[in-house]
N, C-alpha and C. Protein backbone atom coordinates (compact mmCIF):
# COMPACT_ATOMS: atom_id res chain seq x y z
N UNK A 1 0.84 -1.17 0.00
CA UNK A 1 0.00 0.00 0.00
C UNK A 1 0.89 1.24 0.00
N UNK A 2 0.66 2.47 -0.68
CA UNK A 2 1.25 3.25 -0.79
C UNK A 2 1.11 4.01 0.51
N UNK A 3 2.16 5.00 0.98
CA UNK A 3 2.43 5.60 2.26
C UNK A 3 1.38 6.70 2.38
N UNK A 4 0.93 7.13 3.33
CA UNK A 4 0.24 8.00 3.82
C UNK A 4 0.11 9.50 3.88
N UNK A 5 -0.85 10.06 2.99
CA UNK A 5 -0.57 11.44 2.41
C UNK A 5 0.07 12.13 3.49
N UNK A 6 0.59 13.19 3.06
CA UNK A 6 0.84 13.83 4.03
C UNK A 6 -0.13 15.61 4.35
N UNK A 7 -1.38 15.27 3.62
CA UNK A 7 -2.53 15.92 3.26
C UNK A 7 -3.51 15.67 3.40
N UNK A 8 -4.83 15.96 4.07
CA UNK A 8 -6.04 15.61 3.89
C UNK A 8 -6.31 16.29 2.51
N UNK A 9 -7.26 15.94 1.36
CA UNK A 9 -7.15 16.31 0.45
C UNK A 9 -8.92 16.28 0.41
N UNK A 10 -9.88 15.57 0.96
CA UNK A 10 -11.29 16.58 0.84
C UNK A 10 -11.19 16.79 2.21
N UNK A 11 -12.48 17.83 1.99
CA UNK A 11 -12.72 18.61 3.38
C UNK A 11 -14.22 17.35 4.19
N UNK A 12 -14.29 17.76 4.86
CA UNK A 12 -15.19 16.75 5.73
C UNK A 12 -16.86 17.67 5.06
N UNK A 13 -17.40 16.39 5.16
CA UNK A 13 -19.28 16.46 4.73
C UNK A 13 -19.95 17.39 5.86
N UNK A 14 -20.31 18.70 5.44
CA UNK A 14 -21.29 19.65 6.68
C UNK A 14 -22.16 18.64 6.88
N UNK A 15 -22.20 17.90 7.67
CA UNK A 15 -23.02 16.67 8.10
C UNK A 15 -24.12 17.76 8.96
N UNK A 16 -24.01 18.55 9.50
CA UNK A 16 -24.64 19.13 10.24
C UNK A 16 -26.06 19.70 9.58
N UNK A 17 -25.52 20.09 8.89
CA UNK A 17 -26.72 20.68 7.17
C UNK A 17 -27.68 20.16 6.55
N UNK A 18 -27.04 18.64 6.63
CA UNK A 18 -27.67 17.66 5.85
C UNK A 18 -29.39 17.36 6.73
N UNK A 19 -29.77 16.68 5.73
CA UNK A 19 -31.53 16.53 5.81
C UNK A 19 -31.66 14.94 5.14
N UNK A 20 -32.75 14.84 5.78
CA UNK A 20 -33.64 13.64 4.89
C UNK A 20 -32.80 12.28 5.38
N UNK A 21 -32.64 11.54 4.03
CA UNK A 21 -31.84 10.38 4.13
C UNK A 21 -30.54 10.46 4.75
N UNK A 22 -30.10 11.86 4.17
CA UNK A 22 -28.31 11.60 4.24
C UNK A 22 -28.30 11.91 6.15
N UNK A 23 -29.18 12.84 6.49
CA UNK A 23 -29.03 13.48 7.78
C UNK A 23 -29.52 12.18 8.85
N UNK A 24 -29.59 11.56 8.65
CA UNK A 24 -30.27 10.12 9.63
C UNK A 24 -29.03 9.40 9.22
N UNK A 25 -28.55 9.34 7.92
CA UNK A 25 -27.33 8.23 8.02
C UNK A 25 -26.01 9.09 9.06
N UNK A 26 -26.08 10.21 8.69
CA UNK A 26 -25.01 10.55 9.73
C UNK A 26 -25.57 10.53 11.49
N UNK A 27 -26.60 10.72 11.43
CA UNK A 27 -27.03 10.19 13.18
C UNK A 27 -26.91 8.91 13.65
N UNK A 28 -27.25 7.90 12.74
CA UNK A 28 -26.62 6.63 12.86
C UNK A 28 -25.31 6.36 13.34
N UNK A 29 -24.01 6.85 12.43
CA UNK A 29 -23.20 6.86 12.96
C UNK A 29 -22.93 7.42 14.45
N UNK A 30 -23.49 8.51 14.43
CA UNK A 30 -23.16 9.27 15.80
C UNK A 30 -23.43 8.55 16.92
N UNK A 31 -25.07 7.78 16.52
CA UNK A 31 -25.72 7.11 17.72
C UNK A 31 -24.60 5.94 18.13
N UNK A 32 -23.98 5.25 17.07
CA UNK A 32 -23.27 3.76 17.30
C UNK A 32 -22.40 3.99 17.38
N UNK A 33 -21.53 5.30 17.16
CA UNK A 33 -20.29 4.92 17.57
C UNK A 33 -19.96 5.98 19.33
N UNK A 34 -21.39 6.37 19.90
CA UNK A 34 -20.98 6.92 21.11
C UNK A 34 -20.09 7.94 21.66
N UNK A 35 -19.63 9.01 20.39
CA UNK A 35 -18.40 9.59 20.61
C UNK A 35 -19.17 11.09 20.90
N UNK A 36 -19.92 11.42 21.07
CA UNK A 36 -20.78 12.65 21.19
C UNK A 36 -20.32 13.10 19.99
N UNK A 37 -18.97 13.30 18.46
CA UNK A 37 -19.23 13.79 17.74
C UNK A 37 -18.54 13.21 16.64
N UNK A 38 -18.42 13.31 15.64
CA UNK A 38 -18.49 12.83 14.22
C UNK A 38 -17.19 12.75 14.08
N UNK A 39 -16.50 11.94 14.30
CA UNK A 39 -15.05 11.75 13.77
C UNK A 39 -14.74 12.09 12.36
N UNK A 40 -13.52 12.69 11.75
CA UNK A 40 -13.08 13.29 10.75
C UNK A 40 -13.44 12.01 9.68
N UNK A 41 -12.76 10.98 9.75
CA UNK A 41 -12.62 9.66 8.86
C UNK A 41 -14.27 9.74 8.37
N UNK A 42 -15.12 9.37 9.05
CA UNK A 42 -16.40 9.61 8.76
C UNK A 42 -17.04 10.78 8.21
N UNK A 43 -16.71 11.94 8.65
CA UNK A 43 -17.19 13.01 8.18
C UNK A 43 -16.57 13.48 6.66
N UNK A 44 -15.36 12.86 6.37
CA UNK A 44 -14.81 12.87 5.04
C UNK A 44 -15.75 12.16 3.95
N UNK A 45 -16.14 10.90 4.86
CA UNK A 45 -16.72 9.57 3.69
C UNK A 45 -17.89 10.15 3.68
N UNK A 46 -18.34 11.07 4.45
CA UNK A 46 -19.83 11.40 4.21
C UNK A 46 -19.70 12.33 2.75
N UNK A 47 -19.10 12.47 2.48
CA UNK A 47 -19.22 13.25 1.12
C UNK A 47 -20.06 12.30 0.04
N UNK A 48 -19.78 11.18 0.51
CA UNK A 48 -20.63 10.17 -0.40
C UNK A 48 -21.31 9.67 0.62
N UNK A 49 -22.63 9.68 1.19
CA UNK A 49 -23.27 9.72 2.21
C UNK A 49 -23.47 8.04 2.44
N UNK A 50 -23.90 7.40 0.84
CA UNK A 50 -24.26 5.99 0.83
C UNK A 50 -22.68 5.25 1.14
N UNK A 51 -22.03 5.95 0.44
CA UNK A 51 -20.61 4.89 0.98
C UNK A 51 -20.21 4.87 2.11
N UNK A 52 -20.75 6.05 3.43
CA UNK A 52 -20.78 5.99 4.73
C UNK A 52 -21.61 4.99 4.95
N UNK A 53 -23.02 5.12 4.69
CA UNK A 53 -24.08 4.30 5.51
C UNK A 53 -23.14 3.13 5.11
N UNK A 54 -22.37 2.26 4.01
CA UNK A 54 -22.31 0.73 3.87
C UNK A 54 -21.18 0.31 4.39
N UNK A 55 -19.94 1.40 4.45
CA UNK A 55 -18.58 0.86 5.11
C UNK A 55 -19.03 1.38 6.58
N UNK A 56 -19.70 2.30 7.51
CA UNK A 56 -20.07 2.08 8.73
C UNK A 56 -20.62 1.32 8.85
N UNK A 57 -21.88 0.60 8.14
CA UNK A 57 -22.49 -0.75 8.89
C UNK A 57 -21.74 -1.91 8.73
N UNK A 58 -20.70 -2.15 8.22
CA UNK A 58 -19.67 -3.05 8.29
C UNK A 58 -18.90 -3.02 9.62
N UNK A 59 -18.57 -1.59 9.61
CA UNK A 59 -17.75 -1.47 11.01
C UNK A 59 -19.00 -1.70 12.13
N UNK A 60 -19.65 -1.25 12.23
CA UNK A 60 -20.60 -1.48 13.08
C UNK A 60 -20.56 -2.90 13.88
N UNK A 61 -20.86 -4.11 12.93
CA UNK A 61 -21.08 -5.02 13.17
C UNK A 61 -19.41 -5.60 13.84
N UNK A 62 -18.46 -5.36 12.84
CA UNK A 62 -17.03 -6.15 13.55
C UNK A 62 -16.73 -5.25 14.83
N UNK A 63 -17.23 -3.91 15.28
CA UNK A 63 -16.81 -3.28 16.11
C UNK A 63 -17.79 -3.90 17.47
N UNK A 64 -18.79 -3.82 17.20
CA UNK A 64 -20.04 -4.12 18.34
C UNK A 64 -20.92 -5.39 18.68
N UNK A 65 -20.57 -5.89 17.68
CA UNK A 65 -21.78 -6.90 17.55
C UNK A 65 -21.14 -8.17 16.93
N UNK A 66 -19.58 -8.67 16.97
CA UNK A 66 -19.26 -9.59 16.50
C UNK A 66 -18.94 -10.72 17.55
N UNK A 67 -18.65 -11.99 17.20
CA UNK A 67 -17.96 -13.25 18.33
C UNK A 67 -16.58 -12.71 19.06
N UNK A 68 -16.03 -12.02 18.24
CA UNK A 68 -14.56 -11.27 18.99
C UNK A 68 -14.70 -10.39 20.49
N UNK A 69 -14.16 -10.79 21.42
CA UNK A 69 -14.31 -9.84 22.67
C UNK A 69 -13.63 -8.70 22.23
N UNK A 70 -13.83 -7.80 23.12
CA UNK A 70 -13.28 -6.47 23.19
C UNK A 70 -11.97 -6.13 23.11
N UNK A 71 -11.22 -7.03 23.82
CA UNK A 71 -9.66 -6.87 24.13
C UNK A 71 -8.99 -7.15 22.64
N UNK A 72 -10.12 -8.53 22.05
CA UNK A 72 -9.46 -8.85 20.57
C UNK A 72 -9.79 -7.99 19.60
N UNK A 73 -10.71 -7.77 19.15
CA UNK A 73 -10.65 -6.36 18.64
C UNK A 73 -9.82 -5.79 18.51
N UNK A 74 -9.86 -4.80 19.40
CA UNK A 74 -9.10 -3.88 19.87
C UNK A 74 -7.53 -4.09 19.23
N UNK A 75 -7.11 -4.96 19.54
CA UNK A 75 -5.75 -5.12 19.22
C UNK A 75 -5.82 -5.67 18.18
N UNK A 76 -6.84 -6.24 17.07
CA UNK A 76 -6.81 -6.62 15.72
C UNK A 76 -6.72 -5.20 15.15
N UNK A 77 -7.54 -4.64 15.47
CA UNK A 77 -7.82 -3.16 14.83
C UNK A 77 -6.22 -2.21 14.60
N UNK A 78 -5.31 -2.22 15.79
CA UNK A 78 -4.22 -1.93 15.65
C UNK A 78 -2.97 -2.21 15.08
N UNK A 79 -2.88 -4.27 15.51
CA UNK A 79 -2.12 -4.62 14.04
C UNK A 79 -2.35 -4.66 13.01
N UNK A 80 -3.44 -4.28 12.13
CA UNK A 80 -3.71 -4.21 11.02
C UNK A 80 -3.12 -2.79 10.72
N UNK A 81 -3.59 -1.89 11.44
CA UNK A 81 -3.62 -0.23 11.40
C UNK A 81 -1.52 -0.43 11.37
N UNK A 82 -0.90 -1.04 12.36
CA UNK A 82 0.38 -1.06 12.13
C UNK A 82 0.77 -1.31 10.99
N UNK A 83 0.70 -2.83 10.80
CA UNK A 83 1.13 -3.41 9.50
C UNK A 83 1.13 -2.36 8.02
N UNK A 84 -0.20 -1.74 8.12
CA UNK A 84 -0.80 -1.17 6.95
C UNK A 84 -0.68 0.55 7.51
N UNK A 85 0.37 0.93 8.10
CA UNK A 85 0.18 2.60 8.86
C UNK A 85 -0.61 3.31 8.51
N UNK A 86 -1.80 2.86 9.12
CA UNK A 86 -2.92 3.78 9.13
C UNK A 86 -3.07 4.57 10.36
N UNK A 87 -2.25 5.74 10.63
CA UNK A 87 -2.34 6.33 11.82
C UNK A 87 -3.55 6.89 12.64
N UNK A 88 -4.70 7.06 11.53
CA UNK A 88 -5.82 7.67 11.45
C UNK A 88 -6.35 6.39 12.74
N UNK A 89 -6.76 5.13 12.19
CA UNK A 89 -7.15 4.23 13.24
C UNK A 89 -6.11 3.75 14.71
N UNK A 90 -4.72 3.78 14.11
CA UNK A 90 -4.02 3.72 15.18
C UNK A 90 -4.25 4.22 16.48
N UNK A 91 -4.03 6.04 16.64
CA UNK A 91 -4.71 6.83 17.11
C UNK A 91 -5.98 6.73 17.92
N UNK A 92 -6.69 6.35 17.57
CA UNK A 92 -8.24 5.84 17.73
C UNK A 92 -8.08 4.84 18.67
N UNK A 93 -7.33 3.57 18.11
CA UNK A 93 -7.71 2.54 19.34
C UNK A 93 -6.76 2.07 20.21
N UNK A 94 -5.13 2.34 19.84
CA UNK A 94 -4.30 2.30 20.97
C UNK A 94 -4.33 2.44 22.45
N UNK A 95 -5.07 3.16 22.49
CA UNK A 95 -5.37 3.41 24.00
C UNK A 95 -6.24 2.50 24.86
N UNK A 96 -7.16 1.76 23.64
CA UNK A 96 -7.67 0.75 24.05
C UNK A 96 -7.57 -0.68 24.32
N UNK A 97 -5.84 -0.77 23.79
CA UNK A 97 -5.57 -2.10 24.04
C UNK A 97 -4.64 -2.41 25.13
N UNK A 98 -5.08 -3.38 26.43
CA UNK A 98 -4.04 -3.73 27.37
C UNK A 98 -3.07 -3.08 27.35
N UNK A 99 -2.89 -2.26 28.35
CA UNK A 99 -1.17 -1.90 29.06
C UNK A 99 -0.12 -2.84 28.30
N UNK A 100 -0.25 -4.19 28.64
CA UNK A 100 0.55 -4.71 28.88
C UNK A 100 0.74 -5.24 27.23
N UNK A 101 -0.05 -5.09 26.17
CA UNK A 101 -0.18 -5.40 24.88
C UNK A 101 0.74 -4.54 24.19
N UNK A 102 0.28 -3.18 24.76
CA UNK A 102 0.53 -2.31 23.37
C UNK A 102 2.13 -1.79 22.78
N UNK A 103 3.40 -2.62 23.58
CA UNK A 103 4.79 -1.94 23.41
C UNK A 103 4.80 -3.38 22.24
N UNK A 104 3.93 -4.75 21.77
CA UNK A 104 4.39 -5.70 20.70
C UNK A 104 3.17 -5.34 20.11
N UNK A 105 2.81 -4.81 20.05
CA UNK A 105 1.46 -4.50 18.73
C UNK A 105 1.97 -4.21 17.82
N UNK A 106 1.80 -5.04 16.24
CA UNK A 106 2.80 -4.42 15.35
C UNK A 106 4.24 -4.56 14.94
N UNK A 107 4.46 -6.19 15.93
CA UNK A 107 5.55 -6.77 15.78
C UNK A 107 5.38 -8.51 16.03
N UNK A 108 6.13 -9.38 15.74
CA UNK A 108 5.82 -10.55 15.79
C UNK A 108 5.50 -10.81 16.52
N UNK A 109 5.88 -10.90 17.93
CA UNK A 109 6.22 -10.98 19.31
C UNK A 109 4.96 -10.99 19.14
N UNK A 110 3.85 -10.39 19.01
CA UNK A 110 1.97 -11.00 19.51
C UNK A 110 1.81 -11.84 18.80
N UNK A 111 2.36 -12.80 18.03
CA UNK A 111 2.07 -13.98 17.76
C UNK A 111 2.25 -14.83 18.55
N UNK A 112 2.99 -14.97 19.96
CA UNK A 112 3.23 -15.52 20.50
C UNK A 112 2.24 -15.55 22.06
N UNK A 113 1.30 -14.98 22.25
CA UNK A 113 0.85 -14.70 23.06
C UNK A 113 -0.29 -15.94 22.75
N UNK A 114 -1.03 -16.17 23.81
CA UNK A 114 -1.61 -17.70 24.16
C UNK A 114 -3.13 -16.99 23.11
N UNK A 115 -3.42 -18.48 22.81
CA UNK A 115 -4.51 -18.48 21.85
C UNK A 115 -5.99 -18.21 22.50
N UNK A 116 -6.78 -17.60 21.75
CA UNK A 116 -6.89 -17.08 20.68
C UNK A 116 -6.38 -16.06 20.33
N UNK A 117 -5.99 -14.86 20.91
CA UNK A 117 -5.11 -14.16 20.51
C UNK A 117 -4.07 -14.20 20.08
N UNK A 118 -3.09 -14.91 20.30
CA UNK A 118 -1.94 -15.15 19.29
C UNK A 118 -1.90 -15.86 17.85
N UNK A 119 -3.09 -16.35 18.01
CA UNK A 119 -3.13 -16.97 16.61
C UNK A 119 -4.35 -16.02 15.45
N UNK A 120 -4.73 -15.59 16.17
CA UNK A 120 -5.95 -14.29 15.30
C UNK A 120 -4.92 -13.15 14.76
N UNK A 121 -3.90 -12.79 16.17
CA UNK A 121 -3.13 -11.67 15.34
C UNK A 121 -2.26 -12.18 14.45
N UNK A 122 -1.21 -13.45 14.29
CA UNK A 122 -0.55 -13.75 13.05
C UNK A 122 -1.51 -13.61 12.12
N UNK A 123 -2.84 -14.28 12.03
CA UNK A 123 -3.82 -14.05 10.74
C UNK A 123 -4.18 -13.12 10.27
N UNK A 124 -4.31 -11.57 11.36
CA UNK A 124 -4.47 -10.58 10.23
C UNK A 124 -3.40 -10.39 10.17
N UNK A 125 -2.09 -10.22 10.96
CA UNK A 125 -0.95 -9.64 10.15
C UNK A 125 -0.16 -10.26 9.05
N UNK A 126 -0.65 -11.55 8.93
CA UNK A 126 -0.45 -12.35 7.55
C UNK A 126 -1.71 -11.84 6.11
N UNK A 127 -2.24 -11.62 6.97
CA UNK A 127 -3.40 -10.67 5.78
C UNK A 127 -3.30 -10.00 4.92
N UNK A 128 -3.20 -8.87 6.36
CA UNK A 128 -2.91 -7.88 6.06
C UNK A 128 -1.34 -7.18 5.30
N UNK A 129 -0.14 -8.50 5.54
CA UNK A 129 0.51 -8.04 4.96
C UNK A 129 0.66 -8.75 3.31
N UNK A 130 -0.63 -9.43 2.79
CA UNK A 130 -0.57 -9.96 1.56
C UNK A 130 0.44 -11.15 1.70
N UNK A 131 0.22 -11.96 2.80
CA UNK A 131 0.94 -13.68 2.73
C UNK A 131 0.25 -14.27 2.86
N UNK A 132 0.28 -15.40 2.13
CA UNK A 132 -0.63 -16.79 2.47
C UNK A 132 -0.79 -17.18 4.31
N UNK A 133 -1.89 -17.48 4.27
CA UNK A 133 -2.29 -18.17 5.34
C UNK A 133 -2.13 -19.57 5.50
N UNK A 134 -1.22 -20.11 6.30
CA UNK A 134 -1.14 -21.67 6.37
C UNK A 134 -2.69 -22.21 6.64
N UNK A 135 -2.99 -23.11 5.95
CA UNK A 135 -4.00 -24.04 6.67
C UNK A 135 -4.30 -24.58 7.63
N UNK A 136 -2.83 -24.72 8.34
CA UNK A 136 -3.21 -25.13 9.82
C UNK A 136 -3.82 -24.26 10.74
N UNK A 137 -3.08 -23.11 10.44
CA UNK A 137 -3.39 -21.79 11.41
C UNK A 137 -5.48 -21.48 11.10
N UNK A 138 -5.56 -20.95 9.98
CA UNK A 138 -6.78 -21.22 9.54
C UNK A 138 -8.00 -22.50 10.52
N UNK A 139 -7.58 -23.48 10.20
CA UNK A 139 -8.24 -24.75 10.71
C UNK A 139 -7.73 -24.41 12.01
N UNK A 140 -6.96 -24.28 13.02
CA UNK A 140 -7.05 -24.02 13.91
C UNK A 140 -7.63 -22.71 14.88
N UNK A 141 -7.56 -21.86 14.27
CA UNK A 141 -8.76 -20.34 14.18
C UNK A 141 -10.42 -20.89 14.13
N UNK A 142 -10.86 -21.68 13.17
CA UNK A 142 -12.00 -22.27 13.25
C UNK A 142 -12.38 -23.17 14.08
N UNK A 143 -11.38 -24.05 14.65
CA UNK A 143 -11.83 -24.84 15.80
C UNK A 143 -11.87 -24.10 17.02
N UNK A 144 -11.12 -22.72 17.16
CA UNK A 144 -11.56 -21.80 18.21
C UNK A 144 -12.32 -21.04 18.05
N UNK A 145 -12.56 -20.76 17.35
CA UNK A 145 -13.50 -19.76 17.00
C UNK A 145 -14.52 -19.88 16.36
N UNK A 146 -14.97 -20.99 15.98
CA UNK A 146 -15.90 -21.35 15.30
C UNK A 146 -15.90 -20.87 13.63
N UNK A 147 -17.03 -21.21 13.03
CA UNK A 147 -16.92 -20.58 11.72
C UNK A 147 -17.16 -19.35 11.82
N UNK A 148 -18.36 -18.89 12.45
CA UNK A 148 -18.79 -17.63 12.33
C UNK A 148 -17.57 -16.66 13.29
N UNK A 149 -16.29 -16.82 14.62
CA UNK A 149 -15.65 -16.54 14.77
C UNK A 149 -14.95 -16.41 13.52
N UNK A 150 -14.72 -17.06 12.71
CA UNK A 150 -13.50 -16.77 11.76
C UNK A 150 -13.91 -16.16 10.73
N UNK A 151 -15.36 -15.96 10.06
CA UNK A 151 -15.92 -15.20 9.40
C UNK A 151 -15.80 -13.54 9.72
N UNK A 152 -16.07 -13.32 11.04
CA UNK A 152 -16.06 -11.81 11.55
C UNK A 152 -14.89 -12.00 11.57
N UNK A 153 -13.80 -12.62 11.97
CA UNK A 153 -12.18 -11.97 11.97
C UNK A 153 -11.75 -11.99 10.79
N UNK A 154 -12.36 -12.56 9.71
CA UNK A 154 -11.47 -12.24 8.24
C UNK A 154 -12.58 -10.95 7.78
N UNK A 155 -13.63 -10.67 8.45
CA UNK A 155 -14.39 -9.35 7.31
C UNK A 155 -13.84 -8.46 8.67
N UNK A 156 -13.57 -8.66 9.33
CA UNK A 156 -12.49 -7.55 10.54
C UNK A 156 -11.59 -6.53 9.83
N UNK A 157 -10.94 -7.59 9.72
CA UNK A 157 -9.21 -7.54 9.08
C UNK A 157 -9.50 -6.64 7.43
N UNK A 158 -10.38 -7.40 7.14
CA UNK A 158 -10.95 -6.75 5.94
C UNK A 158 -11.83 -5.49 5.38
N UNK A 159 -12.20 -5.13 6.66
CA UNK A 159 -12.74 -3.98 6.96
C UNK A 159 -11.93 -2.22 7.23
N UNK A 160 -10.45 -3.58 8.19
CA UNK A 160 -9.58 -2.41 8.32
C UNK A 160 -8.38 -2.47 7.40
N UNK A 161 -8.75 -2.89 6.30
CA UNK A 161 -7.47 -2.67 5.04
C UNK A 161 -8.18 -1.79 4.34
N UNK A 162 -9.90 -1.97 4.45
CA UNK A 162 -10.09 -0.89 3.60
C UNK A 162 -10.39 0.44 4.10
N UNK A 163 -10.26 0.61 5.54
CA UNK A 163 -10.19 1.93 6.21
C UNK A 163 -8.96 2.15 5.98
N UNK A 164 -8.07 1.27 6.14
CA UNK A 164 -6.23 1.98 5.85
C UNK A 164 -6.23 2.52 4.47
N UNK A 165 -6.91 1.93 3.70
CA UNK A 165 -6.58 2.29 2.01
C UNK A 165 -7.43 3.86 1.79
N UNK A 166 -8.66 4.16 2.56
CA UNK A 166 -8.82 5.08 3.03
C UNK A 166 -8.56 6.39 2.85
N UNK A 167 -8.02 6.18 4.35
CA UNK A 167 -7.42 6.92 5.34
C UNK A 167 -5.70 7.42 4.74
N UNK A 168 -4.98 6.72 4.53
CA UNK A 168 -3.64 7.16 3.49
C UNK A 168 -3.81 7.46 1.77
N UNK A 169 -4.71 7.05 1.31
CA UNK A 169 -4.90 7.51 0.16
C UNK A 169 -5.66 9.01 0.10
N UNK A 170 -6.48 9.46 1.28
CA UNK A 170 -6.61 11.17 1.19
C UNK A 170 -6.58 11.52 2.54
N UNK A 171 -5.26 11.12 3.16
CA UNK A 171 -4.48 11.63 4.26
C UNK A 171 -5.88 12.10 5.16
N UNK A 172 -6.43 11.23 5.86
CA UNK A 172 -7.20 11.68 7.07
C UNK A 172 -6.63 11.69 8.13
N UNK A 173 -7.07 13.40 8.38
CA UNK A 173 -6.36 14.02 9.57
C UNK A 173 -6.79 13.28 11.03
N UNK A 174 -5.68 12.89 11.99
CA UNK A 174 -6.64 12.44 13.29
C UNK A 174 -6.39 14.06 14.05
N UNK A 175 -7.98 13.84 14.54
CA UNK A 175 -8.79 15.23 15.25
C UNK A 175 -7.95 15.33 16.56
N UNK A 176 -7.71 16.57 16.60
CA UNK A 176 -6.59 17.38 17.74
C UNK A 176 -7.44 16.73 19.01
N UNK A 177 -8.53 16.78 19.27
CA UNK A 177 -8.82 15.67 20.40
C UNK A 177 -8.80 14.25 21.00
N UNK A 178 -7.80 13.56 19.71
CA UNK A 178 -7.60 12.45 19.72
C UNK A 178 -6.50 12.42 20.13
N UNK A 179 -5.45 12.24 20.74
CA UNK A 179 -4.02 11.67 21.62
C UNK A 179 -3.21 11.11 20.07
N UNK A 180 -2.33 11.45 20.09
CA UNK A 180 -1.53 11.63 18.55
C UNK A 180 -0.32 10.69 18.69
N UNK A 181 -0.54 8.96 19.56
CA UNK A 181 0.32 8.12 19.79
C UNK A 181 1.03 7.69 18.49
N UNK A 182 2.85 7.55 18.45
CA UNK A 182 3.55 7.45 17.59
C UNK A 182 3.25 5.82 17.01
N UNK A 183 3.16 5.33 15.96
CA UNK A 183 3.28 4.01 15.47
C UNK A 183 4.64 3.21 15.67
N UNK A 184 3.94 2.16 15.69
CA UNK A 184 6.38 1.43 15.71
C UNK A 184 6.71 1.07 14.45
N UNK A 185 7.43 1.23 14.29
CA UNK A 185 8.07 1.23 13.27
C UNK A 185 8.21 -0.22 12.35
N UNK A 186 7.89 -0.39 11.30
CA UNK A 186 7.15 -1.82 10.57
C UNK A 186 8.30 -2.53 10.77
N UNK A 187 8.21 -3.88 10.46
CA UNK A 187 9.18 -4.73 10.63
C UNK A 187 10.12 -5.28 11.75
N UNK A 188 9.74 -4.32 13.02
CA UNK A 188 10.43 -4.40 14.27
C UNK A 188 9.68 -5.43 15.56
């Protein structure tokens, strides 16, 4: 994936303005994602209001409503965001993953951490970095996780390659109220 503008290049959707259809799809967001206000990433995609409503109800579901606990999440959301430096999501959920997680997020070393988590994060960061997935790992993801576990962790993973592709392709700014934590550095 190519590196990360160093520009936001549209301006965010007066979501505020909006009426009718488009003005309920942006309350939607607001309502589900609990933030009292419209994050930039979103307020950009609202320029195309329908391509908000369909890539938020994607996130919706892997964020809130999937077999993945919270903690996994959370730290899927970030090695992907590493692997693929999407600082925009980085930003966002770092803070939400374990103390004790977040100095190997983004490095092999969480592959090693006891299953299911150690074996979910090699899978997106094998994903996400465009390598084959062994079969064993796979078949063993499904015997923990069931199918529908491994269904939400591959449209997860898949959800946040296409927020990274995003987010660096028209440099979305993270909002001065967001904590501006540095990424580690790939490959380390």
């Amino acid at each position: 994936m190519a590196g990360y503008r160093e520009r936001q290049i549209i301006e965010p959707a007066n979501w505020e303005s909006s009426v009718g259809e488009e003005r309920a799809i942006f309350q939607h967001v607001l309502t589900t994602r609990k933030l009292g206000w419209l994050p930039n990433m979103f307020a950009v995609m609202g320029q195309s209001p329908k391509a908000l409503e369909a890539v938020a109800s994607v996130g919706e579901h892997v964020r809130f409503q999937s077999k993945l606990d919270d903690n996994l999440r959370e730290m899927l959301i970030c090695e992907v965001s590493a692997i693929l430096g999407n600082k925009y999501e980085w930003c966002h959920h770092i803070g939400k993953v374990p103390n004790e997680y977040r100095s190997i997020i983004g490095s092999a070393a969480i592959e090693s951490l006891p299953s299911p988590i150690g074996p979910a994060l090699r899978f997106a960061r094998l994903l996400a970095s465009g390598e084959p997935t062994p079969d064993e790992l796979v078949d063993s993801l499904k015997e923990i996780l069931g199918d529908d576990g491994l269904t939400d962790l591959t449209v997860m993973v898949g959800y946040y390659q296409l927020l990274a592709t995003f987010c660096a392709a028209l440099g979305i700014e993270v909002e001065d109220e967001t904590p501006h934590v540095p990424m580690p550095l790939k490959g380390t």
